[in-house]
Protein backbone atom coordinates (compact mmCIF):
# COMPACT_ATOMS: atom_id res chain seq x y z
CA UNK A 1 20.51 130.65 -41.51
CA UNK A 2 21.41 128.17 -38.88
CA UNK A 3 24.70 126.23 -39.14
CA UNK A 4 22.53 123.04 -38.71
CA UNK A 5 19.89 124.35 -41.68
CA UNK A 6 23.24 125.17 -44.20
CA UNK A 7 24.29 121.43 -43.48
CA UNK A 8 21.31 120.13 -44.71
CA UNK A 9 20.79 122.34 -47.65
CA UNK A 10 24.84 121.55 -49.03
CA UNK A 11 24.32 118.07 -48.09
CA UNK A 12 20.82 118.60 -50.78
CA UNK A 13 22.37 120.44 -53.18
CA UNK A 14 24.93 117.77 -53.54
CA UNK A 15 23.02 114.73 -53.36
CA UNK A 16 20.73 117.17 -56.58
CA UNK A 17 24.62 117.68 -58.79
CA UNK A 18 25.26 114.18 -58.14
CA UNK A 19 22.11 113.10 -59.54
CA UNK A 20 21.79 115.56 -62.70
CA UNK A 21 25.77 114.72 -63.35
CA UNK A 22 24.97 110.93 -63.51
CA UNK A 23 21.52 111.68 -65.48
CA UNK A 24 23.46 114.12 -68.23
CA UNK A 25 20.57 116.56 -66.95
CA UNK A 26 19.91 118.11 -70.72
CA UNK A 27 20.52 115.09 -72.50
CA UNK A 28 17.91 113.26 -70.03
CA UNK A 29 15.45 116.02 -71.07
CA UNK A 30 15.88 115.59 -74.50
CA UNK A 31 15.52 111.89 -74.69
CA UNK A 32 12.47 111.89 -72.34
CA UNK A 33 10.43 114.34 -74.78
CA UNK A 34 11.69 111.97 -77.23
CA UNK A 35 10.28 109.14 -75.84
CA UNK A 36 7.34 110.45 -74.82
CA UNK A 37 6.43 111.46 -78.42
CA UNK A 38 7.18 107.59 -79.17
CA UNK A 39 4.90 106.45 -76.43
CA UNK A 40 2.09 108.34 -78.64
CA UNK A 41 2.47 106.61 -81.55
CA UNK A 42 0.04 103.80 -82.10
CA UNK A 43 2.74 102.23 -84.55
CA UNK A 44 5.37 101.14 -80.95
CA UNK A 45 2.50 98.67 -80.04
CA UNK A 46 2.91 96.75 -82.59
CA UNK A 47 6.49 95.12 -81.42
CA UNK A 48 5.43 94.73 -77.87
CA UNK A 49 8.83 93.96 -76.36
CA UNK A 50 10.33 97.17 -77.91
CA UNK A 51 7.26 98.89 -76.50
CA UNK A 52 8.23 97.49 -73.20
CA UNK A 53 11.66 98.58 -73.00
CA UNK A 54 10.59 101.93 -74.34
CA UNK A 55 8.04 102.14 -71.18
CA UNK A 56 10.90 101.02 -68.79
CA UNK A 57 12.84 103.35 -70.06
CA UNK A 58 10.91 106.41 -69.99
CA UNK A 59 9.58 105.39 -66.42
CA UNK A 60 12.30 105.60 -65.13
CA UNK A 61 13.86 108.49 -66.85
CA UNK A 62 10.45 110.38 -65.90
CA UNK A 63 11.01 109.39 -62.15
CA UNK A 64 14.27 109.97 -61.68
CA UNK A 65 13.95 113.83 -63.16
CA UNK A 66 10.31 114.50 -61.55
CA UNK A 67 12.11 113.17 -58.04
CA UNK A 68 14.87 115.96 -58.75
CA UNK A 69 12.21 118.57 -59.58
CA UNK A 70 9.94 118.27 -56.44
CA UNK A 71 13.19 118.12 -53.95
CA UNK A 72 14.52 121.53 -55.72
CA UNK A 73 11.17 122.74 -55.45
CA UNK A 74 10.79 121.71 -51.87
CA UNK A 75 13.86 122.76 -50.89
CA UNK A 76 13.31 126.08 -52.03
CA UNK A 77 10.64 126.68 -50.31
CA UNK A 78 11.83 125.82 -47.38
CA UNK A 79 14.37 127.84 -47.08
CA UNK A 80 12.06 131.02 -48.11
CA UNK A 81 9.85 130.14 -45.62
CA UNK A 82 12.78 130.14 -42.98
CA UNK A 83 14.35 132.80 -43.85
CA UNK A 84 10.74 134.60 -43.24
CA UNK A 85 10.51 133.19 -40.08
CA UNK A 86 13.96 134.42 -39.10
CA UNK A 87 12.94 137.91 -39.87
CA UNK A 88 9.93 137.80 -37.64
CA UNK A 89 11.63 136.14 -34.74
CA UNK A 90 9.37 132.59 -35.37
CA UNK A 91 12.14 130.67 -33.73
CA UNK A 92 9.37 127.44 -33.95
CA UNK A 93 8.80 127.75 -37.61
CA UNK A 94 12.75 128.09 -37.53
CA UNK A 95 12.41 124.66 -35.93
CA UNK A 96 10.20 123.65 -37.91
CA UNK A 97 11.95 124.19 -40.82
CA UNK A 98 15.11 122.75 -39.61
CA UNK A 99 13.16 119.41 -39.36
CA UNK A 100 12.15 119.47 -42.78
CA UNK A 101 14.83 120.10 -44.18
CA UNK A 102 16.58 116.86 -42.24
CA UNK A 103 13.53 115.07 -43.35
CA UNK A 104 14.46 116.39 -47.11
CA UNK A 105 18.26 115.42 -47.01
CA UNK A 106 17.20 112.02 -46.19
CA UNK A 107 15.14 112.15 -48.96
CA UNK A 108 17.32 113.34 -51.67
CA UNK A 109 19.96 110.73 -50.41
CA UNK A 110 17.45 107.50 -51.11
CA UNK A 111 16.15 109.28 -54.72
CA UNK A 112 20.30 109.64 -55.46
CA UNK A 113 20.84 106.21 -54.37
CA UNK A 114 17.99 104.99 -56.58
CA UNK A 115 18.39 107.00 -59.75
CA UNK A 116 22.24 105.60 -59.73
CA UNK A 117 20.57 101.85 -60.04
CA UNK A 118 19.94 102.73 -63.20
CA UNK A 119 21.83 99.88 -64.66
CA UNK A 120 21.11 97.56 -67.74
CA UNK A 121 20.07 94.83 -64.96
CA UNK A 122 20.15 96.69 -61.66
CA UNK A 123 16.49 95.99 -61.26
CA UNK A 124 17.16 92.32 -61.87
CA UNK A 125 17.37 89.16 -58.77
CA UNK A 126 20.67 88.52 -58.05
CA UNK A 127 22.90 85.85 -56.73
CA UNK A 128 25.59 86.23 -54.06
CA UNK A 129 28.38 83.89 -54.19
CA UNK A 130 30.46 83.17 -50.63
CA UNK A 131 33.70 81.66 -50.56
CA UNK A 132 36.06 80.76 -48.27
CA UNK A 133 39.55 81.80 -48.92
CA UNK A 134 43.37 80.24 -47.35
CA UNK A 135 43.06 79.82 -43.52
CA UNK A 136 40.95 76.75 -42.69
CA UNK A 137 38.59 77.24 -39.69
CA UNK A 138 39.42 81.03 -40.23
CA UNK A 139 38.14 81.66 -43.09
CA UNK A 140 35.41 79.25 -43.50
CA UNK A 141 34.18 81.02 -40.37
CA UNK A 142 34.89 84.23 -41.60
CA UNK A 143 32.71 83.31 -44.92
CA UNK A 144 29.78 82.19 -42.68
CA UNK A 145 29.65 85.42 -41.03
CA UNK A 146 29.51 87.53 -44.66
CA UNK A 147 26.94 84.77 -45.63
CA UNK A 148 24.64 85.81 -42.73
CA UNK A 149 25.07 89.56 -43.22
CA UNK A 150 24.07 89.77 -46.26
CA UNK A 151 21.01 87.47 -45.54
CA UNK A 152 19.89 89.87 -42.53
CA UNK A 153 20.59 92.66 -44.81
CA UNK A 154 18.41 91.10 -47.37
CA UNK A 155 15.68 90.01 -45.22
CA UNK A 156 15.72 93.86 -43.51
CA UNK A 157 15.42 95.31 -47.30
CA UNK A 158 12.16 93.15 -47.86
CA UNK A 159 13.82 90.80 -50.05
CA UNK A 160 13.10 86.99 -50.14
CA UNK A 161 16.61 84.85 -49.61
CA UNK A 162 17.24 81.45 -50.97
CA UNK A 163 19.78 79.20 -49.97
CA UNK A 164 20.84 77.59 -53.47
CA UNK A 165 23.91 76.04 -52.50
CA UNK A 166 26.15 75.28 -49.50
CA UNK A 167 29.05 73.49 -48.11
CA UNK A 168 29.91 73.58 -44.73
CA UNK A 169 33.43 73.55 -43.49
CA UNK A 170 34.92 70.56 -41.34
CA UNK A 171 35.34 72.72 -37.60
CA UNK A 172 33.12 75.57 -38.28
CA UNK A 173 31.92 77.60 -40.85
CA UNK A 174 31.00 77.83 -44.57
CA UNK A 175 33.70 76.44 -47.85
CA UNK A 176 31.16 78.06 -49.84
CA UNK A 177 27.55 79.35 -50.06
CA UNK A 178 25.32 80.51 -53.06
CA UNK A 179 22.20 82.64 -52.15
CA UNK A 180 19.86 83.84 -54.32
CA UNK A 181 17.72 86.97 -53.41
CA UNK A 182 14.61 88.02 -55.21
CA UNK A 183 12.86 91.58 -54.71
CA UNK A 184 13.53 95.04 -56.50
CA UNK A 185 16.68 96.31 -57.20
CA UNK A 186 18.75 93.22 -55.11
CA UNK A 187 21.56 93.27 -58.15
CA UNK A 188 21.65 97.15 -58.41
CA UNK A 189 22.73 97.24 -54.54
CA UNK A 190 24.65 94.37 -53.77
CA UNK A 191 27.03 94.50 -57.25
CA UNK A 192 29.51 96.77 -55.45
CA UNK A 193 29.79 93.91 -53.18
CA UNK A 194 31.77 91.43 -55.12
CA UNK A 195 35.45 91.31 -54.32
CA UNK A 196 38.09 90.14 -51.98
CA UNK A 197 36.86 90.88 -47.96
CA UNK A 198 39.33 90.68 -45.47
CA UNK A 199 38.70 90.36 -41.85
CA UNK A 200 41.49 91.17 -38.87
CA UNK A 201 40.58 89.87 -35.54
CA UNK A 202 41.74 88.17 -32.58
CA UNK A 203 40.88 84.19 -33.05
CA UNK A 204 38.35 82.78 -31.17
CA UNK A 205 39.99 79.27 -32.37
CA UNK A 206 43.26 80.00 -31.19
CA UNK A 207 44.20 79.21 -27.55
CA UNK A 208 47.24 81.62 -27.72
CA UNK A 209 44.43 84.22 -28.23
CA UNK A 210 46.94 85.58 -31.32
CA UNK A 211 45.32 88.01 -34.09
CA UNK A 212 44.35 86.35 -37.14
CA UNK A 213 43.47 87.94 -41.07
CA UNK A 214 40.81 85.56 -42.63
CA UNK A 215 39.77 86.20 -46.01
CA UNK A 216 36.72 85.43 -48.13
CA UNK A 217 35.48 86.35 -51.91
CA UNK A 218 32.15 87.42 -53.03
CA UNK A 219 30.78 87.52 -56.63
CA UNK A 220 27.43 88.88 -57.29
CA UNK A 221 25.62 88.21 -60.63
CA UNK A 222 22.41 89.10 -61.73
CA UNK A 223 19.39 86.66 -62.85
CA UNK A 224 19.01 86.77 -66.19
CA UNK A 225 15.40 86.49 -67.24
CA UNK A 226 13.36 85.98 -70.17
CA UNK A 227 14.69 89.93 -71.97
CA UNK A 228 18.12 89.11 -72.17
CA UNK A 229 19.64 86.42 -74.51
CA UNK A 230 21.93 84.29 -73.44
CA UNK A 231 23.94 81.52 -76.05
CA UNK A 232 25.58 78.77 -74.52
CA UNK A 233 26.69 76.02 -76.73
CA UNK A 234 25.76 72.27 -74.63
CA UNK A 235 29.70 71.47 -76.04
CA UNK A 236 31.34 73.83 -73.94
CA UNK A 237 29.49 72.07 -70.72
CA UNK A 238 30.83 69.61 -68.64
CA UNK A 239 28.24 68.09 -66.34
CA UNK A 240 29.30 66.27 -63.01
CA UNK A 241 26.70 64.60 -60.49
CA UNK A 242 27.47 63.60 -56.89
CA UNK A 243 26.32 63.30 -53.31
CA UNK A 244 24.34 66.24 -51.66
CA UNK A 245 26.75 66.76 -48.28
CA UNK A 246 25.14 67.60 -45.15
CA UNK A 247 21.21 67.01 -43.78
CA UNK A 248 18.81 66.07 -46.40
CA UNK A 249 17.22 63.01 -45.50
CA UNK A 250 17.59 59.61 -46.99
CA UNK A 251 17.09 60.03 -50.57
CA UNK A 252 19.49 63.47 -51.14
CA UNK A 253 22.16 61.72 -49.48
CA UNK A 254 22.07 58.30 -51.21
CA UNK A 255 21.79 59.64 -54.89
CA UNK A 256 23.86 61.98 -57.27
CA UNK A 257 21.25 64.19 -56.78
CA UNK A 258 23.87 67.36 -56.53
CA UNK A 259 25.25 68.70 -60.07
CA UNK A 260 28.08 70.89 -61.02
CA UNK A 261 28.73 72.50 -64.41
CA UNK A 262 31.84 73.73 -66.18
CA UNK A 263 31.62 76.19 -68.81
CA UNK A 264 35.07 75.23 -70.42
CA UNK A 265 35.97 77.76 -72.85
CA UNK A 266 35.83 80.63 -69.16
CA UNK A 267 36.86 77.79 -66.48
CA UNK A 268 33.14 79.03 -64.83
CA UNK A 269 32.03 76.52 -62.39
CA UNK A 270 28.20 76.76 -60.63
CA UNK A 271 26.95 74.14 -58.47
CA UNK A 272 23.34 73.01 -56.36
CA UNK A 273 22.57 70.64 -54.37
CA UNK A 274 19.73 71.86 -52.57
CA UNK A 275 16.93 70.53 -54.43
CA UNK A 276 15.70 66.53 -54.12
CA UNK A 277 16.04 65.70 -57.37
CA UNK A 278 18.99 66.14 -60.16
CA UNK A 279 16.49 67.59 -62.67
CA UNK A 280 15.87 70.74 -60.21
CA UNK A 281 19.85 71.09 -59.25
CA UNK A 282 21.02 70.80 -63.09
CA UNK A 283 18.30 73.33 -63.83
CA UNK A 284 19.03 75.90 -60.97
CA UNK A 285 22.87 75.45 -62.16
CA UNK A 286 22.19 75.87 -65.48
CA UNK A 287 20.63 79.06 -64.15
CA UNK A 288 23.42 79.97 -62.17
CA UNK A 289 25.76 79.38 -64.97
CA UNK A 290 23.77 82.01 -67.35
CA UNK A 291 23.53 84.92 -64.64
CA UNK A 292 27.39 84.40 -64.56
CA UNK A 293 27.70 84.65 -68.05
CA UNK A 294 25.67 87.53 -67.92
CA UNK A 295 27.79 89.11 -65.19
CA UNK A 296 30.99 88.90 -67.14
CA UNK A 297 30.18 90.46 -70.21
CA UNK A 298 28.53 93.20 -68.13
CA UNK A 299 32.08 93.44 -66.98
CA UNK A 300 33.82 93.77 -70.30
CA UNK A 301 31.41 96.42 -70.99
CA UNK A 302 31.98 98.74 -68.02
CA UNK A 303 35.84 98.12 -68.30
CA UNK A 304 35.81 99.08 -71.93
CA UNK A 305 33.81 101.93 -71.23
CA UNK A 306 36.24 103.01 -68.34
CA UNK A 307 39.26 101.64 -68.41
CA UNK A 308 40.82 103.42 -66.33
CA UNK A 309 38.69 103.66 -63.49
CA UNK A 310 38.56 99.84 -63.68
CA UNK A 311 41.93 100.12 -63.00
CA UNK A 312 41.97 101.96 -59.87
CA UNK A 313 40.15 99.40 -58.25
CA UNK A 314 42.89 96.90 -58.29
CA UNK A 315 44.13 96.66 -54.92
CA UNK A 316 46.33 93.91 -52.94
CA UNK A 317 44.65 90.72 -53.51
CA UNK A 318 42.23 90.85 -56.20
CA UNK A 319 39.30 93.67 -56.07
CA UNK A 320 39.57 94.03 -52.22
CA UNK A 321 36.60 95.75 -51.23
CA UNK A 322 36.27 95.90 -47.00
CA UNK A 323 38.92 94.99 -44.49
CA UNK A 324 37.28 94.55 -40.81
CA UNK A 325 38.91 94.81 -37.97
CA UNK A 326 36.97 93.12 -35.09
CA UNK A 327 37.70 93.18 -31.21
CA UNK A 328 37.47 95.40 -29.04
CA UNK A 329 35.95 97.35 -31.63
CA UNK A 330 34.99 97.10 -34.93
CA UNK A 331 36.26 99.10 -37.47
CA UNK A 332 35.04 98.70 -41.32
CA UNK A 333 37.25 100.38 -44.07
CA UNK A 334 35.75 100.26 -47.93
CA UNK A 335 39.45 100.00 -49.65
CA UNK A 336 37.53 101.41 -52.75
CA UNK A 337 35.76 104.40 -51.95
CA UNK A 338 37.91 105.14 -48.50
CA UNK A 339 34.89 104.95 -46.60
CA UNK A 340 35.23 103.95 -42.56
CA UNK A 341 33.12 103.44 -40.02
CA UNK A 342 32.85 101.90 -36.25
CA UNK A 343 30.07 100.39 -34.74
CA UNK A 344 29.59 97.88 -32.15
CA UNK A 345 31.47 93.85 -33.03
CA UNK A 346 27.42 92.32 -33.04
CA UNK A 347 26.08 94.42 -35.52
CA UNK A 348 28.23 93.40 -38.46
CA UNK A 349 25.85 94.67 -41.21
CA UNK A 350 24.38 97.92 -39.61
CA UNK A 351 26.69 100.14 -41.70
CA UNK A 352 26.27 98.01 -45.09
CA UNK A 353 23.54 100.58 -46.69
CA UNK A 354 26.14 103.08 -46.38
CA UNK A 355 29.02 101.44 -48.19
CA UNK A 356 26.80 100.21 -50.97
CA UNK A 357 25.62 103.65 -51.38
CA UNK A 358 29.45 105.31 -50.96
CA UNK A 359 30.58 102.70 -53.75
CA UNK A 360 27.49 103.30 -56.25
CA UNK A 361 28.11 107.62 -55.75
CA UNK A 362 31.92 106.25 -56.72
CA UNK A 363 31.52 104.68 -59.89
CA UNK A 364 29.63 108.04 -61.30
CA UNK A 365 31.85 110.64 -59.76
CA UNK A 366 35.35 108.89 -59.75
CA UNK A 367 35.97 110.26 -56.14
CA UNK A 368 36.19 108.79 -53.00
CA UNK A 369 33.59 109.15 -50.45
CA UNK A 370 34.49 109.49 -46.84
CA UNK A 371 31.87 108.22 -44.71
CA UNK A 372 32.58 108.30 -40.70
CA UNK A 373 30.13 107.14 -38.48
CA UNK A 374 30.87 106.06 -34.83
CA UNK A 375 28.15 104.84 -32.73
């Protein structure tokens, strides 16, 4: 077999042990006959949001192994039929072949990817949190430029971005930012996001022209919606109102239409001051405030479950996730997974897909993920 057709098949057969180690391969099978024999009992319809979770469940159980099935099945196949066409001398059906099998690894890397957003609220909206760190101009620049990735990444994923909260920086830039995106999956793939970024570059605010490191944090949460039960006691809230900064017309910038909330016993702060009127800020807030909540126990649970893999990610400053180096070139290093890649200085987020995909494989397997790509 061709070098090229090998590639593809390892690069298969690995994406296939990934996803059967992360699924517990017999275990899965067990639990979706077990389900399945629920699903046929009229007596599950009587508790409609157990029935529900039961569904989601074996949905997604059910695609994740049929997904597995049809690749192994394709891929076998394939390869027969190639190695057919290599004894007769078919070097277009080699060709042929070759191209589907391309076409298959691409495949089998998207049905990984989504089988390990498999999470309790991977499938849930999701809020992305942008915040300037030390450095002035710097970093409030730098922040702006992570805000707008993410929203092109967003808007290139089919998702629907809204701005829930901003504050711009004196010079240039973003203090802080708050966006909220709504479509499949947007907490599954941008949770390996939150963290410390750091960006190395030569200063397009500096006259000596000397090389600057700006830094910026991100924290992702998911929505929390009407399935999951959150308790927050109104005692534990204190509730601040104050002018909306920047455009807004006359009546956002001459009321305390803007509200931020303190959950005091976790020193949690949320804030909007998007909306016209207090009653839609202190509500989006109060939403906010929840999907953090949310967040942080989801946190306790995955470091219980792992501490020591939870450890590992402590690196530098906080959870560092990506240190860019921009100018001439740009150069993107994961500091979690070990992943790098180059690609021109104006397409910031062209190799995004690839981290967030490096970092999910991660927190199944353990081991870093190289990933070189240079354009």
């Amino acid at each position: 077999m061709r070098a090229e057709a090998q590639a593809h098949v390892d690069q298969i057969n690995q994406a296939l042990e990934l996803l059967r180690r992360f699924l517990d391969w017999d275990r899965a099978l067990r639990r979706l006959d077990e389900l399945n024999n629920r699903v046929e009992d009229p007596a599950l319809w009587n508790d409609p949001k157990a029935a529900q979770e039961v569904m989601r469940e074996r949905r997604r159980l059910d695609e994740a192994i049929s997904a597995a099935r049809a690749i192994e099945t394709e891929l076998n196949d394939t390869v027969e039929l190639m190695e057919m066409a290599e004894a007769e001398g078919d070097t277009a059906m080699v060709d042929e072949g070759v191209a589907g099998l391309a076409a298959l690894a691409d495949r089998a890397e998207r049905d990984k990817v989504k089988a390990l957003l498999a999470g309790e609220a991977d499938g849930n909206d999701t809020y992305i949190e942008v915040n300037a760190g030390a450095g002035g101009t710097e970093s409030q620049d730098w922040a702006s430029m992570l805000q707008r990735m993410y929203a092109r990444w967003a808007e290139r994923h089919g998702l629907k971005v809204e701005l829930v909260d901003q504050h711009s920086g004196e010079q240039a830039g973003i203090k802080s930012a708050t966006l909220l995106l709504k479509g499949e999956n947007a907490y599954g793939w941008a949770k390996t996001e939150s963290g410390v970024h750091r960006l190395v570059r030569i200063s397009p605010y500096d006259s000596a022209a000397r090389r600057h490191t700006s830094f910026a944090s991100v924290w992702v949460y998911p929505v929390v919606d009407e399935n999951i039960d959150i308790e927050i006691n109104e005692s534990d809230l204190r509730i601040d109102t104050y002018r909306a900064s920047g455009a807004g017309g006359q009546h956002i910038n001459t009321t305390d239409s803007a509200v931020r909330i303190t959950h005091l016993p976790t020193n949690i702060v949320v804030q909007c001051q998007n909306q016209r009127s207090q009653h839609k800020n202190r509500a989006e807030a109060y939403n906010q405030l929840r999907a953090r909540l949310y967040e942080r126990e989801l946190q306790i649970r995955e470091q219980a479950a792992n501490a020591e893999n939870a450890a590992k990610t402590d690196i530098g400053w906080g959870h560092q996730i990506r240190s860019y180096v921009l100018q001439p070139y740009q150069l993107v290093k994961d500091l979690r997974t070990g992943a790098t890649s180059t690609a021109p200085a104006d397409v910031l987020d062209g190799d995004l897909d690839r981290f967030m995909a490096a970092a999910l494989s991660q927190r199944v397997t353990g081991e870093k993920v190289e990933v070189e790509d240079v354009d």
